[in-house]
Structure formats: C-alpha cells, structure tokens
PDB file of N, CA and C in Angstrom:
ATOM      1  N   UNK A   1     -45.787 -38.016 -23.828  1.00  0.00           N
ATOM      2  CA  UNK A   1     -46.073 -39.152 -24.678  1.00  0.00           C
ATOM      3  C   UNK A   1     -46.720 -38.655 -25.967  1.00  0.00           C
ATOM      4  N   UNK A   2     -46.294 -38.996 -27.434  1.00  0.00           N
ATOM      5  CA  UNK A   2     -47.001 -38.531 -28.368  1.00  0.00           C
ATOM      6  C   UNK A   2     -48.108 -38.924 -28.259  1.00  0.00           C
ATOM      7  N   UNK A   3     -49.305 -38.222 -29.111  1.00  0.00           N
ATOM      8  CA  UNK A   3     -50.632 -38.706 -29.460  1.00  0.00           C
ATOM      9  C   UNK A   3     -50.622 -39.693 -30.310  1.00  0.00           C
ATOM     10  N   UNK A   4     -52.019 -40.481 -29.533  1.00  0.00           N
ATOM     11  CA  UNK A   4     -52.101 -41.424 -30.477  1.00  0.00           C
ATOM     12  C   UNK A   4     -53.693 -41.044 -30.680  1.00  0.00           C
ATOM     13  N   UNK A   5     -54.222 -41.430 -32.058  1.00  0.00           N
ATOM     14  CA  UNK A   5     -55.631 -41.364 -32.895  1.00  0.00           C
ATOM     15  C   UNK A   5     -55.955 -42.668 -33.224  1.00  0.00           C
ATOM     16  N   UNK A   6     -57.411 -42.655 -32.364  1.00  0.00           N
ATOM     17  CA  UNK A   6     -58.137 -44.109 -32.707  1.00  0.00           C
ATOM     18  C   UNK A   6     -59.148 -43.128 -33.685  1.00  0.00           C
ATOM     19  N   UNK A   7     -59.721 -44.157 -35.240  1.00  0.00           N
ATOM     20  CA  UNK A   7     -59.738 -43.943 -35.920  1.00  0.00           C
ATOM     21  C   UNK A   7     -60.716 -45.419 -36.397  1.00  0.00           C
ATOM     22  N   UNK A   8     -62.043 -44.768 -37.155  1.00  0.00           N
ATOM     23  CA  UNK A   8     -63.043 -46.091 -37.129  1.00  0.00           C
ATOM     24  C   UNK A   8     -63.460 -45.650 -38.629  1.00  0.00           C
ATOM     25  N   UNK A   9     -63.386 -46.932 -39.856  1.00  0.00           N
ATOM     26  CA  UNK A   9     -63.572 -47.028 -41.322  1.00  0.00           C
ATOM     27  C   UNK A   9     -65.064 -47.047 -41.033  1.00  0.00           C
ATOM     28  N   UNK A  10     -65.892 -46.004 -41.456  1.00  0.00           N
ATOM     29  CA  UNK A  10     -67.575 -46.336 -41.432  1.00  0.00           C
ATOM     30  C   UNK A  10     -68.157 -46.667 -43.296  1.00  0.00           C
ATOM     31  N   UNK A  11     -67.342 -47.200 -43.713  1.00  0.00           N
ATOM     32  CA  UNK A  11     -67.830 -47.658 -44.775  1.00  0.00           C
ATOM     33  C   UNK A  11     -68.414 -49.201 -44.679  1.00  0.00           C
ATOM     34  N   UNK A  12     -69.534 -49.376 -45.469  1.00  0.00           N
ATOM     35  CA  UNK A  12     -70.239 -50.739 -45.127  1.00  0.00           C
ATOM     36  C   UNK A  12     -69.510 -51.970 -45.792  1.00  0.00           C
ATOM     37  N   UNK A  13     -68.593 -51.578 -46.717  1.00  0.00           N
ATOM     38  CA  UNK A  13     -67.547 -52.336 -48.022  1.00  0.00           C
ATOM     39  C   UNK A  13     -66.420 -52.372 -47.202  1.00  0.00           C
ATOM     40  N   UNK A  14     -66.084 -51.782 -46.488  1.00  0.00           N
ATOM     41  CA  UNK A  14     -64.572 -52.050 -45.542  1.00  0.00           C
ATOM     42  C   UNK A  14     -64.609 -52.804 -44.545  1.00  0.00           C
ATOM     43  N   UNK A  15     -63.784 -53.939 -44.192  1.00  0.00           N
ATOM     44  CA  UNK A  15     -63.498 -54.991 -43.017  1.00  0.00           C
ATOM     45  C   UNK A  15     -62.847 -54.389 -41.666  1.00  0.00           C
ATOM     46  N   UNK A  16     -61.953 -53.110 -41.915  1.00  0.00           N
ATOM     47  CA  UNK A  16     -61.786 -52.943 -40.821  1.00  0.00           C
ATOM     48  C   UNK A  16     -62.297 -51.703 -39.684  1.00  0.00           C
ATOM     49  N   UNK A  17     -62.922 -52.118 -38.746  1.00  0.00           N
ATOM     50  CA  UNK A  17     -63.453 -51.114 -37.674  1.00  0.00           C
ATOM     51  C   UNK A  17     -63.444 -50.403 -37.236  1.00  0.00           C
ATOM     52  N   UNK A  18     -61.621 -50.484 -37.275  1.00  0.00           N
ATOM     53  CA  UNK A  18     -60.868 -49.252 -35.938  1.00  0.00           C
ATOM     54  C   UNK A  18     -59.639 -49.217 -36.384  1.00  0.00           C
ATOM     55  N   UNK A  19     -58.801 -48.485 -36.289  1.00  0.00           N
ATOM     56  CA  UNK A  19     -57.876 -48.479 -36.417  1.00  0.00           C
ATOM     57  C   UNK A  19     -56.836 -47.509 -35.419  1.00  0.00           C
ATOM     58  N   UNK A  20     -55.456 -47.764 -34.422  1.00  0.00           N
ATOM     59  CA  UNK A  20     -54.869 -46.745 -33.941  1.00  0.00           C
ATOM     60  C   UNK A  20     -53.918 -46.174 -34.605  1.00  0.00           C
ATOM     61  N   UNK A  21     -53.474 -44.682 -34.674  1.00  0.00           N
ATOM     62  CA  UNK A  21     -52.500 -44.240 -35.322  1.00  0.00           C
ATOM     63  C   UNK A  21     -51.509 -43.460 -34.445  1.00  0.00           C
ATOM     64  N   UNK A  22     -50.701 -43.788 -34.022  1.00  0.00           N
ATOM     65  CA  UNK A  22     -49.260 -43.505 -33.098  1.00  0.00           C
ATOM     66  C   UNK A  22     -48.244 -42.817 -33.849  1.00  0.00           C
ATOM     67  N   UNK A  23     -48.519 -41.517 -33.458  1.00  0.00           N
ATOM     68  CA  UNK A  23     -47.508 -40.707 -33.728  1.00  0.00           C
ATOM     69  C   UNK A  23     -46.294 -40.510 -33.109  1.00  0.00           C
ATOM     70  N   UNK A  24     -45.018 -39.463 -33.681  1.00  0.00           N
ATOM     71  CA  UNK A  24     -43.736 -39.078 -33.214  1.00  0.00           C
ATOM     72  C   UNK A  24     -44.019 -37.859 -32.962  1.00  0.00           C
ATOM     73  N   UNK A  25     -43.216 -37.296 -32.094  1.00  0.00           N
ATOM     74  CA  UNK A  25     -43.422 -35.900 -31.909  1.00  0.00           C
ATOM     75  C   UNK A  25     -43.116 -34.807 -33.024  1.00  0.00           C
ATOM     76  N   UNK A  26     -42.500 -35.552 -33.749  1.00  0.00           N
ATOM     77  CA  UNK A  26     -42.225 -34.566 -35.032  1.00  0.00           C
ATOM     78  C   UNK A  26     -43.323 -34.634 -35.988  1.00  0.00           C
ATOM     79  N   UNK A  27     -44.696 -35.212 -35.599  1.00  0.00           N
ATOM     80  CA  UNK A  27     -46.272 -34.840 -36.687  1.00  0.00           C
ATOM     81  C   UNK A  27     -46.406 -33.523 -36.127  1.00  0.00           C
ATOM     82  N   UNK A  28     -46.804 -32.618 -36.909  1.00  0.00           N
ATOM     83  CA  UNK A  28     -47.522 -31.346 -37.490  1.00  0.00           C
ATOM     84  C   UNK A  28     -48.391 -31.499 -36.398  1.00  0.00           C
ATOM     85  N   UNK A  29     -48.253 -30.211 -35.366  1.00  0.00           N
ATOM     86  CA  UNK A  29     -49.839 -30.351 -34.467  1.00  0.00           C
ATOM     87  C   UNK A  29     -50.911 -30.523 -35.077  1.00  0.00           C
ATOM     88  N   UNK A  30     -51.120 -29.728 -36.711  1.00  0.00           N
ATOM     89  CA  UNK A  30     -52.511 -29.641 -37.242  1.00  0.00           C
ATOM     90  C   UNK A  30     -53.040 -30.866 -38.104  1.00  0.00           C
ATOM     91  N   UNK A  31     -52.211 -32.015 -37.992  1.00  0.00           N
ATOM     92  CA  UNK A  31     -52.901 -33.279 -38.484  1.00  0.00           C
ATOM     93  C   UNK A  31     -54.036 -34.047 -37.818  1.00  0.00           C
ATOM     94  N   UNK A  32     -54.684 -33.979 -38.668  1.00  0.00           N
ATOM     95  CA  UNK A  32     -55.708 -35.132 -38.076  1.00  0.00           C
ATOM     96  C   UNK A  32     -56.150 -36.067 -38.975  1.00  0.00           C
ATOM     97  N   UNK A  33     -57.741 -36.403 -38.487  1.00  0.00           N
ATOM     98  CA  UNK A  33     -58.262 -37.732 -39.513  1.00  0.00           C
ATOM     99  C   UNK A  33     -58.351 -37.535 -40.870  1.00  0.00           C
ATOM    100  N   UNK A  34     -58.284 -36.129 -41.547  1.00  0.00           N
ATOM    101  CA  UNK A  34     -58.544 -36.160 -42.726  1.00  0.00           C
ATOM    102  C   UNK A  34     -57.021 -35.866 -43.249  1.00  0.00           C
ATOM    103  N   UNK A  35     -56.312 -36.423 -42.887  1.00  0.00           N
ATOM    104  CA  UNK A  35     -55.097 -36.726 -43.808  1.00  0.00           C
ATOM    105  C   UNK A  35     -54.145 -38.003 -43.601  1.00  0.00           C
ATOM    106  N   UNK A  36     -55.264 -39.236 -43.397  1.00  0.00           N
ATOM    107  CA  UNK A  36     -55.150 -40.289 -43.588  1.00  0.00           C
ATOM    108  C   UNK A  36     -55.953 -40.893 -44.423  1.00  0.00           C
ATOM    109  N   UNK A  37     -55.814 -41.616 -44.894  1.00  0.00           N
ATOM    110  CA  UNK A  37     -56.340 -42.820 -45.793  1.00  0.00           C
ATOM    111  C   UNK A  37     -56.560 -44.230 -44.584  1.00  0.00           C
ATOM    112  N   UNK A  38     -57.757 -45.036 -45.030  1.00  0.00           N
ATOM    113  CA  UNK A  38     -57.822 -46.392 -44.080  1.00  0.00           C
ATOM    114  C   UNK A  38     -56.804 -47.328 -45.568  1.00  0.00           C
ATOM    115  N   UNK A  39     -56.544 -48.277 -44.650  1.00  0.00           N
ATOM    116  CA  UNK A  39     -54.982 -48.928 -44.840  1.00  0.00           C
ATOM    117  C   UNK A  39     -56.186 -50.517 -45.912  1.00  0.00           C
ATOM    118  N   UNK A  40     -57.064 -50.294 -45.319  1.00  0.00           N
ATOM    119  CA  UNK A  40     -58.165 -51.581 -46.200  1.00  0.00           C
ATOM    120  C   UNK A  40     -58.722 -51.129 -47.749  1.00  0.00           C
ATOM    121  N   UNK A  41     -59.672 -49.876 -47.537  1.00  0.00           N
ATOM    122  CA  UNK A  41     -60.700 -49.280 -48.416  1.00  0.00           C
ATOM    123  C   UNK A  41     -59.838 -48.209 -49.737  1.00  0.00           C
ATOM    124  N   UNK A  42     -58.653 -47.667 -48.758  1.00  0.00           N
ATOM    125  CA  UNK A  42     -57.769 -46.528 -49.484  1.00  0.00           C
ATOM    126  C   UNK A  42     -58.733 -45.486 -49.468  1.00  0.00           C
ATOM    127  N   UNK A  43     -60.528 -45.266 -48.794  1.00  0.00           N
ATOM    128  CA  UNK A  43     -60.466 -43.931 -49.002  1.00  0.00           C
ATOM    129  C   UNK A  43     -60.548 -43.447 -47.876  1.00  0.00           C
ATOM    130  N   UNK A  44     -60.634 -41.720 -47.670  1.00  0.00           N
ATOM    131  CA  UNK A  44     -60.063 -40.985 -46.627  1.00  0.00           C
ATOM    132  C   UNK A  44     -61.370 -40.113 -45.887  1.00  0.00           C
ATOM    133  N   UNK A  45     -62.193 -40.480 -46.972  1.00  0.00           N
ATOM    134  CA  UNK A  45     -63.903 -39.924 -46.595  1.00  0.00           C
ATOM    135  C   UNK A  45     -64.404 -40.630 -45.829  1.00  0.00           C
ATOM    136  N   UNK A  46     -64.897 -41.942 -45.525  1.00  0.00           N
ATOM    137  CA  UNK A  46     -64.975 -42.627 -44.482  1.00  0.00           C
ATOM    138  C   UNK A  46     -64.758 -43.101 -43.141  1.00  0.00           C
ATOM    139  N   UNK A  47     -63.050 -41.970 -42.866  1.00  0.00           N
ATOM    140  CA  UNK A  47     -62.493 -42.021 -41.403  1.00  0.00           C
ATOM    141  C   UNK A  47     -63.374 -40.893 -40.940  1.00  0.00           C
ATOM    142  N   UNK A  48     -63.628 -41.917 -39.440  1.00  0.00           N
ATOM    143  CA  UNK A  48     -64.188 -40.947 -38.173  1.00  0.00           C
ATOM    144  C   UNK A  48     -63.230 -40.753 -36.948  1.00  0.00           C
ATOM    145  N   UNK A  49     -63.079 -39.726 -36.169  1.00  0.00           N
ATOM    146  CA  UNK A  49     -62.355 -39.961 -34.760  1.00  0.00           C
ATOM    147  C   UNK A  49     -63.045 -40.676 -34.009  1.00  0.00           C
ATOM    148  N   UNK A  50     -62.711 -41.084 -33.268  1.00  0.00           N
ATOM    149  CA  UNK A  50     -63.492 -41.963 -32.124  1.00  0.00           C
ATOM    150  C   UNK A  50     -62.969 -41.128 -31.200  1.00  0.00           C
ATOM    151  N   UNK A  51     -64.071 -40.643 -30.281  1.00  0.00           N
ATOM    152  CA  UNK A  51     -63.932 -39.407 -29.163  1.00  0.00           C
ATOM    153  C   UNK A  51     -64.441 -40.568 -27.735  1.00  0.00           C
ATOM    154  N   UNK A  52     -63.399 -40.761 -27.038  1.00  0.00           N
ATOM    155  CA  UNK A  52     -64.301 -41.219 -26.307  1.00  0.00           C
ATOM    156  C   UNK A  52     -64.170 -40.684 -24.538  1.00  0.00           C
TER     157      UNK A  52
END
C-alpha cells in the first residue's frame, strides 16, 4: 500500500489542522514534509509530521 503523510499547519493564521497526503508508488522515497506547501496558508515552513 503506498504511504500516506498526515501532516498538521502549526501556523496560528491558518484554518486548517491536519491534513493527509496519499501517495503513488511512483513518489521519490526521499520526499517528505518539506516539499509540500499547506493547500490554505501556501507556506511550507509551518508543516509538521504527525508521528503517531
């Protein structure tokens, strides 16, 4: 099953909380949170992983 990345906007100006990101098997093993942008704020400094 591809990975999927839960993904939380910690900016105090952004509405959204969490976000999941569902990949294909054809993403780059070496992607992670810092080569997304949140889909609300547009910036990319504010994503955290959520490890849980």
């Amino acid at each position: 099953m591809p990975p999927t990345l839960e993904v939380e906007c910690t900016s105090d100006e952004c509405e959204i909380d969490m976000l999941e990101l569902h990949y294909t098997y054809d993403m780059p093993d070496d992607v992670g949170v810092d080569d997304f942008v949140c889909p609300y704020c547009q910036r990319s400094s504010v994503l955290e992983e959520i490890v849980v």
